[in-house]
Protein backbone atom coordinates (compact mmCIF):
# COMPACT_ATOMS: atom_id res chain seq x y z
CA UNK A 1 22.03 10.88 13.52
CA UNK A 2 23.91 13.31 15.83
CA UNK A 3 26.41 12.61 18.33
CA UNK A 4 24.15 14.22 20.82
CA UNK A 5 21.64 11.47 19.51
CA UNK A 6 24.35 8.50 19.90
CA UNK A 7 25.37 9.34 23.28
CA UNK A 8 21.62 9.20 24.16
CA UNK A 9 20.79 5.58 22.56
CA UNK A 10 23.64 3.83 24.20
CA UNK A 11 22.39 5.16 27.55
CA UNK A 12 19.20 4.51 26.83
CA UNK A 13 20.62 0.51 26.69
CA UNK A 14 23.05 0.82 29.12
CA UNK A 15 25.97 0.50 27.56
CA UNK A 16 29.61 1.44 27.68
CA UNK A 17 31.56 3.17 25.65
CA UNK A 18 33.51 0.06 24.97
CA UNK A 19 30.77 -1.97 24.64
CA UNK A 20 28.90 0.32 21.87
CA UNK A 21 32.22 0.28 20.06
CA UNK A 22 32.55 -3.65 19.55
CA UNK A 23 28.58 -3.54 18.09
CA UNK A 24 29.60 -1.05 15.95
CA UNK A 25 32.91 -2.99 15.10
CA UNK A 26 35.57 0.50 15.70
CA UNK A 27 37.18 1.43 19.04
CA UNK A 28 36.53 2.91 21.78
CA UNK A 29 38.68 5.98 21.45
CA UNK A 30 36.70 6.22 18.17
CA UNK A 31 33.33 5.93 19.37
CA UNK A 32 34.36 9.06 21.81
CA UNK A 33 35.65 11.22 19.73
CA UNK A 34 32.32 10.62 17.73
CA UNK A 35 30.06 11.20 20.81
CA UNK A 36 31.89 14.33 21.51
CA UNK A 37 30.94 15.49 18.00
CA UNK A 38 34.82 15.52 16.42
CA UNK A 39 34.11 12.64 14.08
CA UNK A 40 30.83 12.97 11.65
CA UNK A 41 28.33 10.23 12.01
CA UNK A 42 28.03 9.17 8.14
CA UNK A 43 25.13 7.63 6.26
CA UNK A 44 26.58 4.39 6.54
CA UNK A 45 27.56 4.30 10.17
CA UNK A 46 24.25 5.73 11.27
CA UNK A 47 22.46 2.70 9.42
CA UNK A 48 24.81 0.37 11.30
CA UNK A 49 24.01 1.91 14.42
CA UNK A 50 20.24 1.65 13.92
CA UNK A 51 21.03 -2.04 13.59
CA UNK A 52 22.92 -2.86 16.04
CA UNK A 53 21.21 -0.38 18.53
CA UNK A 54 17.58 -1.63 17.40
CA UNK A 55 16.70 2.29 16.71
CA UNK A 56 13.89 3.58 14.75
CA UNK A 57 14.65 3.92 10.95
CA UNK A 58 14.25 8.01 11.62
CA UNK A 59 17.44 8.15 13.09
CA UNK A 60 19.00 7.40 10.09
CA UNK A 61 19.89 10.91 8.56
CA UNK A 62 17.89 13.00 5.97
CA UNK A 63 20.26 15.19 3.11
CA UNK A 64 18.59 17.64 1.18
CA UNK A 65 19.88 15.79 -1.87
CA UNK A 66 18.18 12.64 -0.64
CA UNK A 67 14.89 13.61 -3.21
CA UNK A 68 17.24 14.87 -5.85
CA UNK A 69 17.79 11.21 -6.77
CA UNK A 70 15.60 9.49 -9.29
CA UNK A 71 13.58 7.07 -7.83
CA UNK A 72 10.65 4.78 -9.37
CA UNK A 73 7.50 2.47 -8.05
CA UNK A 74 10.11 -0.99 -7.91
CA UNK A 75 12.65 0.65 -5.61
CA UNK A 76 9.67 2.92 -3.25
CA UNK A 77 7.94 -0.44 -3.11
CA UNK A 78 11.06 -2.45 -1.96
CA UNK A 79 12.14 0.97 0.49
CA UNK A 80 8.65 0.74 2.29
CA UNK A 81 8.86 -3.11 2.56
CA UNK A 82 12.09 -2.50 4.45
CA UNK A 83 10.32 0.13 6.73
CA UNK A 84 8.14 -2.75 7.36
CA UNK A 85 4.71 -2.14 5.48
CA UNK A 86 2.81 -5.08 5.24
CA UNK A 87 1.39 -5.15 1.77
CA UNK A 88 4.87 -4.52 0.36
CA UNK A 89 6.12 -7.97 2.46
CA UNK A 90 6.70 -9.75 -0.20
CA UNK A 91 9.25 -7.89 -1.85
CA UNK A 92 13.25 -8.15 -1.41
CA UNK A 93 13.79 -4.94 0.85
CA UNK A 94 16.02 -2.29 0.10
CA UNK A 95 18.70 -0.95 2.29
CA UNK A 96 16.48 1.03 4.74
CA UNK A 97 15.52 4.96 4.30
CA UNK A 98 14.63 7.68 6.46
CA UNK A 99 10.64 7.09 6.39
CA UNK A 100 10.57 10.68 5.51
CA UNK A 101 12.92 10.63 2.63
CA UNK A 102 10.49 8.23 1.49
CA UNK A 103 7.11 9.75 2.11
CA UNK A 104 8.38 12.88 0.37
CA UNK A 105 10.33 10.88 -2.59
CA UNK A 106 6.77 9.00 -3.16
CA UNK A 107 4.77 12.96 -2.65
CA UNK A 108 7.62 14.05 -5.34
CA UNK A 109 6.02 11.71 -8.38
CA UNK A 110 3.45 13.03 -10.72
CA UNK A 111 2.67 9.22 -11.50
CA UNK A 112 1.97 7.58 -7.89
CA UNK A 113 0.96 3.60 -8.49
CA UNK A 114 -2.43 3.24 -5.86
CA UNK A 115 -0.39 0.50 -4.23
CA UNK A 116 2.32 3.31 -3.11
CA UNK A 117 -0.55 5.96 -2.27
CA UNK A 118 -2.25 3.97 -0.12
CA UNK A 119 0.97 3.01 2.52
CA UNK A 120 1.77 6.75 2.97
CA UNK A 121 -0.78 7.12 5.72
CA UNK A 122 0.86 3.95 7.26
CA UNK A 123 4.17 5.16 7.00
CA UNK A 124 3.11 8.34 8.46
CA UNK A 125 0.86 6.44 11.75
CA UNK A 126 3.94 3.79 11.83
CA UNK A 127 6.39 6.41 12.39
CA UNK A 128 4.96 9.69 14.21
CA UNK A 129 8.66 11.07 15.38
CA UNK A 130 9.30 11.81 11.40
CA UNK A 131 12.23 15.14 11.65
CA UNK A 132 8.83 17.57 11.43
CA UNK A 133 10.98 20.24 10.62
CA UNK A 134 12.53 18.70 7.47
CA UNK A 135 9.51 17.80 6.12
CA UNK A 136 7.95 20.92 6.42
CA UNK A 137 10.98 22.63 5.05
CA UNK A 138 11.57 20.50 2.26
CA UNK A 139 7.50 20.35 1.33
CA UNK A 140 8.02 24.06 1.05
CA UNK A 141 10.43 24.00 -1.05
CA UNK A 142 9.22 21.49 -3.40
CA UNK A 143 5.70 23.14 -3.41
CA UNK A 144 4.56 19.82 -1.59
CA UNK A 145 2.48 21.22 1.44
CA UNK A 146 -0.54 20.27 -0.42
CA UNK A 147 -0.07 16.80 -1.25
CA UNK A 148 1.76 16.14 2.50
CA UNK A 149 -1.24 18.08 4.35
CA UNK A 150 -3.52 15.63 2.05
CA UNK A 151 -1.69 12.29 3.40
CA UNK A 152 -1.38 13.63 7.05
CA UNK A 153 -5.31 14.32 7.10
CA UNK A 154 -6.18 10.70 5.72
CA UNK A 155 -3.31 9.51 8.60
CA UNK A 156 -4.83 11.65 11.53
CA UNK A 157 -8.05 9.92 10.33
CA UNK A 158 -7.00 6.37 10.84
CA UNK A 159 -5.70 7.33 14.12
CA UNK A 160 -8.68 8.03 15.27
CA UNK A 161 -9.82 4.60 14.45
CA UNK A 162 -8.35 3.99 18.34
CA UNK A 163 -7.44 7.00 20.27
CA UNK A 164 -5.69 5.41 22.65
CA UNK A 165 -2.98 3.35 21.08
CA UNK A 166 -2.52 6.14 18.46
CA UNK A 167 -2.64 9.03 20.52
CA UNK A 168 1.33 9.83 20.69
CA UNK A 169 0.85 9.17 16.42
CA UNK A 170 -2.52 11.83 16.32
CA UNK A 171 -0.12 14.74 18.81
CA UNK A 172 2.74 14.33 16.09
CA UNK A 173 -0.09 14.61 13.17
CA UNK A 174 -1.98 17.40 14.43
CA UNK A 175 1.09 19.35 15.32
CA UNK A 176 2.71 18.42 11.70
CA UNK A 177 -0.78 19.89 10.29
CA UNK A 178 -0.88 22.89 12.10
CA UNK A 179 2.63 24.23 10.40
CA UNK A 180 1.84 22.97 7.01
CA UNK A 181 -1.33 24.87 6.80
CA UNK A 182 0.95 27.77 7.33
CA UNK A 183 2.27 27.53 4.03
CA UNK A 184 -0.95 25.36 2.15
CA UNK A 185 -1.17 26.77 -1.90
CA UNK A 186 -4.11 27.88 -3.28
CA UNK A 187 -3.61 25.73 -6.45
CA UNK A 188 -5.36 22.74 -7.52
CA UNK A 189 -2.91 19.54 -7.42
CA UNK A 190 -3.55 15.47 -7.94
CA UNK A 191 -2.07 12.54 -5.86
CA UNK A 192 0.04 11.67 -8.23
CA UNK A 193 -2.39 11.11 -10.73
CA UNK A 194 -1.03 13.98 -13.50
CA UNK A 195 -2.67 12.66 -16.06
CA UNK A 196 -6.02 12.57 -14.89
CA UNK A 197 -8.81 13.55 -18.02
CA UNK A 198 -10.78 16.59 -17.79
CA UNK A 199 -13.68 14.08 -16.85
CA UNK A 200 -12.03 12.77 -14.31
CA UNK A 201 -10.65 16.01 -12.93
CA UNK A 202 -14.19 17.34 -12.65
CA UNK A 203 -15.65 13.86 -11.48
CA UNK A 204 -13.43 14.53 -8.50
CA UNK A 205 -14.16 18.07 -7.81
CA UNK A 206 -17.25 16.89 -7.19
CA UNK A 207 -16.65 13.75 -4.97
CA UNK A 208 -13.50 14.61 -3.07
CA UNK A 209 -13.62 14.33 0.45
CA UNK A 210 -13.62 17.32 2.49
CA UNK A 211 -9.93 17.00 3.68
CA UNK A 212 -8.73 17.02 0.12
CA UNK A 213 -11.51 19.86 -0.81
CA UNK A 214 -8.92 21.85 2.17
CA UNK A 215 -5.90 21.24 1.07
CA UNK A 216 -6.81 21.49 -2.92
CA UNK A 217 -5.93 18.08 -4.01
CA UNK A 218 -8.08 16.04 -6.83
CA UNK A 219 -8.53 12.79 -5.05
CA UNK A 220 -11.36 10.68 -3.42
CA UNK A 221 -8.86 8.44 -0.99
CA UNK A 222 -10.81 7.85 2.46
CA UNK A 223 -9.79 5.88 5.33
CA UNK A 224 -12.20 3.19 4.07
CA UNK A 225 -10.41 2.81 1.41
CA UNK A 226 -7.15 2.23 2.82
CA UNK A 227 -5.83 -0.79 3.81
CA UNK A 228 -6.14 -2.08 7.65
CA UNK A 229 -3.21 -3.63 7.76
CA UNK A 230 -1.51 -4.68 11.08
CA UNK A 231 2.02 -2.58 12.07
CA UNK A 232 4.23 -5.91 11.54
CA UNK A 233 6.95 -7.14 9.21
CA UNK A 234 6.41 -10.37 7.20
CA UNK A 235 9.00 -13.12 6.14
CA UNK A 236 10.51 -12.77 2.60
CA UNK A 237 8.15 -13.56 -0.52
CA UNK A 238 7.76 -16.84 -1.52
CA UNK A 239 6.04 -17.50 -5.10
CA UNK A 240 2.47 -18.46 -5.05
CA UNK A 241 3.61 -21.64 -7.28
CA UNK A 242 5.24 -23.46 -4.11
CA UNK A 243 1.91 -22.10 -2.40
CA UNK A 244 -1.04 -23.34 -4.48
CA UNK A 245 0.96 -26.68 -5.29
CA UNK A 246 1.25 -27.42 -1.21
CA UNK A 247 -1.93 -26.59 -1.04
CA UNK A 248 -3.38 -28.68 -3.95
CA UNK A 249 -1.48 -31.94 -1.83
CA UNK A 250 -3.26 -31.49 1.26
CA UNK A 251 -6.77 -31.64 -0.10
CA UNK A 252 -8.55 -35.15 -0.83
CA UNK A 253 -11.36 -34.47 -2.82
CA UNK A 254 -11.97 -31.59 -6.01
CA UNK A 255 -12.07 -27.91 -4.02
CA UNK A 256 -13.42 -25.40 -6.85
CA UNK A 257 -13.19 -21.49 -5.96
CA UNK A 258 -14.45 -18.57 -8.08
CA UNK A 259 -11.33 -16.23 -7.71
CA UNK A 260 -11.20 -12.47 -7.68
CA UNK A 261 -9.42 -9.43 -6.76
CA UNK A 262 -5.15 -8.90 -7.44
CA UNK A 263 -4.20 -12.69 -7.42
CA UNK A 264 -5.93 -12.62 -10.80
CA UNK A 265 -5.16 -9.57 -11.95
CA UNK A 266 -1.55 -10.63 -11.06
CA UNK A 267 -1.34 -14.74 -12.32
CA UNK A 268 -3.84 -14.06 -15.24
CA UNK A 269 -2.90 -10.65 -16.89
CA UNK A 270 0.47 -10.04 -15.54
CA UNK A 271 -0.98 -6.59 -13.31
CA UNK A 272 2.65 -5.17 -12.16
CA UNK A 273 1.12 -5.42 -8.33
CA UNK A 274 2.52 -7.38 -5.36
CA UNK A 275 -0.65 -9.40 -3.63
CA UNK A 276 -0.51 -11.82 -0.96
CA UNK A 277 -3.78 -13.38 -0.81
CA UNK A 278 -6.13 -14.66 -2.95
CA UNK A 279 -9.57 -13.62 -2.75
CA UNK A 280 -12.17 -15.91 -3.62
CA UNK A 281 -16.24 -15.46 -3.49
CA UNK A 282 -17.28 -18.97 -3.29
CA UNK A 283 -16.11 -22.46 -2.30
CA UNK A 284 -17.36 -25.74 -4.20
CA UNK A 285 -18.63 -27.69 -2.39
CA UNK A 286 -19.49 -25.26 0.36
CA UNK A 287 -18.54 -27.93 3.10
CA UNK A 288 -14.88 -27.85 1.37
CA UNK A 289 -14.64 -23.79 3.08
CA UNK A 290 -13.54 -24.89 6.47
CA UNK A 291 -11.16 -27.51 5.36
CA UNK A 292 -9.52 -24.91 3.20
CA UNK A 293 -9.48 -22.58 5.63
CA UNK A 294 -7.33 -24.78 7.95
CA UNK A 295 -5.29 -25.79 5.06
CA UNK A 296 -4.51 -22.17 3.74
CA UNK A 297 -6.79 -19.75 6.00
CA UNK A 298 -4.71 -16.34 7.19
CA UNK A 299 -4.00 -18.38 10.18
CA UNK A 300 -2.98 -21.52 8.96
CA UNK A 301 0.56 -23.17 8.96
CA UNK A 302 0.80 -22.82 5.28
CA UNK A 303 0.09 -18.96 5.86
CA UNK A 304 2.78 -18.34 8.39
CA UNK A 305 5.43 -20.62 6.24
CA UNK A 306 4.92 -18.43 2.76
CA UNK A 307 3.32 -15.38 3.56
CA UNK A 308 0.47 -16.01 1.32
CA UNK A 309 -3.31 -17.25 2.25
CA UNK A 310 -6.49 -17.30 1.17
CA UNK A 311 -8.85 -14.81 1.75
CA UNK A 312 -12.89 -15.86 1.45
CA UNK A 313 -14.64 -12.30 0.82
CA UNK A 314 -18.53 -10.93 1.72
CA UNK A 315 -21.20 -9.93 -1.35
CA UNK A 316 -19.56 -8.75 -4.24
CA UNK A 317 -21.54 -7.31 -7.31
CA UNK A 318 -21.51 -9.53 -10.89
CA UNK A 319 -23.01 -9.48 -13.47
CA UNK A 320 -25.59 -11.85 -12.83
CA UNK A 321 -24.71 -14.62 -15.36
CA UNK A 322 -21.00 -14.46 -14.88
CA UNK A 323 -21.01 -18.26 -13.64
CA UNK A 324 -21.50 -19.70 -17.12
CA UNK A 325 -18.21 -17.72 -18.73
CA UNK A 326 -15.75 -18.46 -15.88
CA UNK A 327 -12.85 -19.59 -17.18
CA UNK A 328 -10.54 -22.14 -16.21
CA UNK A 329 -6.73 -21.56 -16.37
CA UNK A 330 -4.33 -24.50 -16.62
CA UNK A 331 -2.48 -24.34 -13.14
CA UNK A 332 -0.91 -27.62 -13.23
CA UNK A 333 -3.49 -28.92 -10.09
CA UNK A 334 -4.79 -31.62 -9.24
CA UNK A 335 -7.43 -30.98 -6.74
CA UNK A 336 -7.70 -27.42 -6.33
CA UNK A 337 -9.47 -25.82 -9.25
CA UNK A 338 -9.36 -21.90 -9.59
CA UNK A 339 -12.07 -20.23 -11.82
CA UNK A 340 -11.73 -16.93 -13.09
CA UNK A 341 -14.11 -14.39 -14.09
CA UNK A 342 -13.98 -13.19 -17.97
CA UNK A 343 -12.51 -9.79 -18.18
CA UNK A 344 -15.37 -7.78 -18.50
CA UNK A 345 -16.95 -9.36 -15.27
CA UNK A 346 -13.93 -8.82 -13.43
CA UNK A 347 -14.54 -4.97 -14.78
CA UNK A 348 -17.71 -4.94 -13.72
CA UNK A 349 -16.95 -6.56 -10.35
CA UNK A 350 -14.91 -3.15 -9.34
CA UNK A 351 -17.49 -0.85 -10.37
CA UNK A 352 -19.82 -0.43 -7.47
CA UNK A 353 -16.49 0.11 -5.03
CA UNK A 354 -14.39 2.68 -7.72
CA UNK A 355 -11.44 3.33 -5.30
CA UNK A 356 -8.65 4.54 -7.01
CA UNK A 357 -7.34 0.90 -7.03
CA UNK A 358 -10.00 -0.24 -8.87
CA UNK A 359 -9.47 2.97 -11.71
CA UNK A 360 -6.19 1.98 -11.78
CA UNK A 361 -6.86 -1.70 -12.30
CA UNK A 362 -9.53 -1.07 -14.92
CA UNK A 363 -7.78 0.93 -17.22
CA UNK A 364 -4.43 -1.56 -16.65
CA UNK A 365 -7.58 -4.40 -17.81
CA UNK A 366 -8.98 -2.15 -20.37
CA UNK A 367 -5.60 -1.88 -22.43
CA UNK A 368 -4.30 -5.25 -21.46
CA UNK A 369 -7.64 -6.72 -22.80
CA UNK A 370 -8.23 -4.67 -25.88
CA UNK A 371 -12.09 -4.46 -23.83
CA UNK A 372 -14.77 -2.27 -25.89
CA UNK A 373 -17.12 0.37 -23.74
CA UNK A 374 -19.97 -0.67 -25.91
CA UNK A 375 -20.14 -4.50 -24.82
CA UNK A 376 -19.09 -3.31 -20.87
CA UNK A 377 -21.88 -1.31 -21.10
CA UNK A 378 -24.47 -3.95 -22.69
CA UNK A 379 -23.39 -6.49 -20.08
CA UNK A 380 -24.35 -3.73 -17.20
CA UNK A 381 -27.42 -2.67 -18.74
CA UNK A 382 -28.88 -6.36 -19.11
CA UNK A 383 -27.23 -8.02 -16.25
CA UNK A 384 -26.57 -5.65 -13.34
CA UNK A 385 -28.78 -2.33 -13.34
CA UNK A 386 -31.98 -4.29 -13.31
CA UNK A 387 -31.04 -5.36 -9.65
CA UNK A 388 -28.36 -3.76 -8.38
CA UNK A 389 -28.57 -1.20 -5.78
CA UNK A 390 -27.97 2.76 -6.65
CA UNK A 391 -27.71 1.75 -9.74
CA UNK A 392 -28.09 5.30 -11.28
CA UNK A 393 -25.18 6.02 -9.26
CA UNK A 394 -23.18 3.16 -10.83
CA UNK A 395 -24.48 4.47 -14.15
CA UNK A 396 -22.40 7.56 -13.54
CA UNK A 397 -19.46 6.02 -12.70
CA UNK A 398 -19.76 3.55 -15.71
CA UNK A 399 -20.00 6.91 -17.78
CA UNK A 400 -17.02 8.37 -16.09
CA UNK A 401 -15.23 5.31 -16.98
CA UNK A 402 -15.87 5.64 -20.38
CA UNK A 403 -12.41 8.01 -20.34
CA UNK A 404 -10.09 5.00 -20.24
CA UNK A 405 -11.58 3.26 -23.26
């Protein structure tokens, strides 16, 4: 933050010199001297200023060393939960960044968690005044104008999901992507996936959308892919224990739900992945859905109070016996009984989609499970492929697969 910056923001709220000064808890001869640019504006002042001022995270300042620091996925999780992204709610935030020491800290790692990838086009749409000039300057530097022109692409896309409330977001994109294809590299790069197999590597040459065909990255993330999530911060995390226990007192009869998705990758095999709903495919008895719904729906009380719901989904893909080897976990309940699919349904279940969420979570099953490609492949064969649709298509991603075995 600059004192030309400063001097702005208080006008902007009408305030005195004196009265900026008590906010900021120093005097007002102080406060001058630091709006006429005699006294620096340090890290730490400049993050209680964009408190007390109610500015924009990117007025906080950006150093050079900023990305020298060592960083990993707990603390970029718990920095973008402070910038406010929703899937990240749950976590304890960190003292907030500037978004764009962030978006380039996360660009810097050669080993990006899908979770992290997917909230850089977020960060990107949630913040379009980013210092443009840093970024560029620093992506240079860093040999990052590939991997930045990648995320801008996939943000300028979601953007133009609605024109009109994004269209301040898609100027500051478009003009971002104009000077980074200045200095794009004509050398193959991943999104931080630098261990990718030579199958893989060629599976995505092949598949890769056209953006990331441009700007040379190995990568099939599309806006489809990406999360919708609304631009809002969420209360702190509460467990899902609390949760599922309130939940279980407030129904009067036996609720059974065939559970999918991260809350069972999470409560069942320990997935290192923050999820705050729990996706289920069916509801037993099927008159039971609307009760739960009002109990623990994405609107209901219990929703707002923990952060947590649950979250019925459409037509998912099983193998078609998988109802006889669900399994049933001891949660403590009493009335609400969660059923979970055997680990090489739940394997199967991500197939059809193969996101890079659901690579990452399939080798992460694969090695937590001790799984064997010969049996996956048996169960597909005898209990999917005979009615699925494409399924020569889901043949060839069951053989690309085969890598992570």
């Amino acid at each position: 933050m600059t004192a030309s910056q400063l001097r702005a923001e208080r006008k902007r709220l009408g305030l005195t010199q004196h009265e900026a000064a008590l906010r900021l808890g120093m005097s007002q001869p102080y406060f001058s001297l630091l709006e006429k640019g005699r006294r620096v504006v340090t890290s730490r002042l400049a993050q209680k200023a964009v408190k007390a001022f109610n500015l924009s995270p990117t007025a906080l300042p950006v150093r050079d060393t900023d990305l020298d620091k060592p960083t990993d996925a707990d603390t970029l999780a718990r920095q973008l939960s402070a910038l406010g992204y929703p899937g990240f709610a749950h976590l304890s935030a960190a003292r907030k960044q500037n978004p764009a020491v962030v978006l380039l800290h996360a660009l810097t790692q050669d080993h990006l968690e899908a979770r992290l990838a997917e909230a850089l086009p977020w960060l990107m749409l949630h913040y379009p005044d980013l210092d443009r000039a840093w970024l560029v300057r620093e992506a240079r530097l860093r040999n990052l104008s590939n991997r930045l022109g990648f995320v801008t692409a996939l943000a300028t896309r979601l953007a133009e999901r609605n024109r009109n409330r994004n269209r301040a977001a898609r100027e500051a994109l478009d003009q971002l992507t104009r000077e980074l294809e200045k200095s794009r590299l004509d050398v193959e790069d991943t999104f931080g996936q630098a261990t990718l197999s030579p199958v893989e590597r060629d599976w995505l040459r092949r598949n890769r959308t056209p953006e990331a065909a441009f700007w040379h990255v190995l990568s099939d993330w599309r806006p489809d892919l990406l999360p919708n999530a609304p631009a809002s911060s969420f209360l702190k995390h509460r467990p899902w224990g609390p949760f599922l226990a309130e939940v279980d007192s407030k129904l009067t009869e036996r609720v059974a739900l065939h559970c999918l998705g991260g809350f069972v990758l999470q409560a069942i095999y320990d997935i290192p992945r923050i999820t705050g709903d729990l996706d289920y495919l069916e509801v037993i008895p099927k008159e039971s859905a609307r009760v739960l719904d009002e109990i623990a729906g994405p609107t209901s009380m219990l929703a707002r109070k923990y952060k947590l719901h649950f979250h019925p989904v459409g037509v998912i893909d099983l193998p078609e016996d998988y109802e006889s080897r669900l399994q049933n976990p001891d949660f403590g309940l009493i009335h609400l009984q969660l059923l979970i699919p055997e680990p090489y349904d739940l394997l199967l279940s991500k197939l059809p989609r193969n996101s890079p969420k659901d690579r990452e979570d399939a080798k992460f099953l694969i090695r937590k499970c001790g799984l064997k490609f010969s049996l996956l492949e048996r169960r597909f064969d005898n209990e999917m492929k005979p009615w699925i649709a494409h399924a020569n298509r889901h043949q060839l991603t069951l053989n690309l697969w085969r890598e992570f075995f």
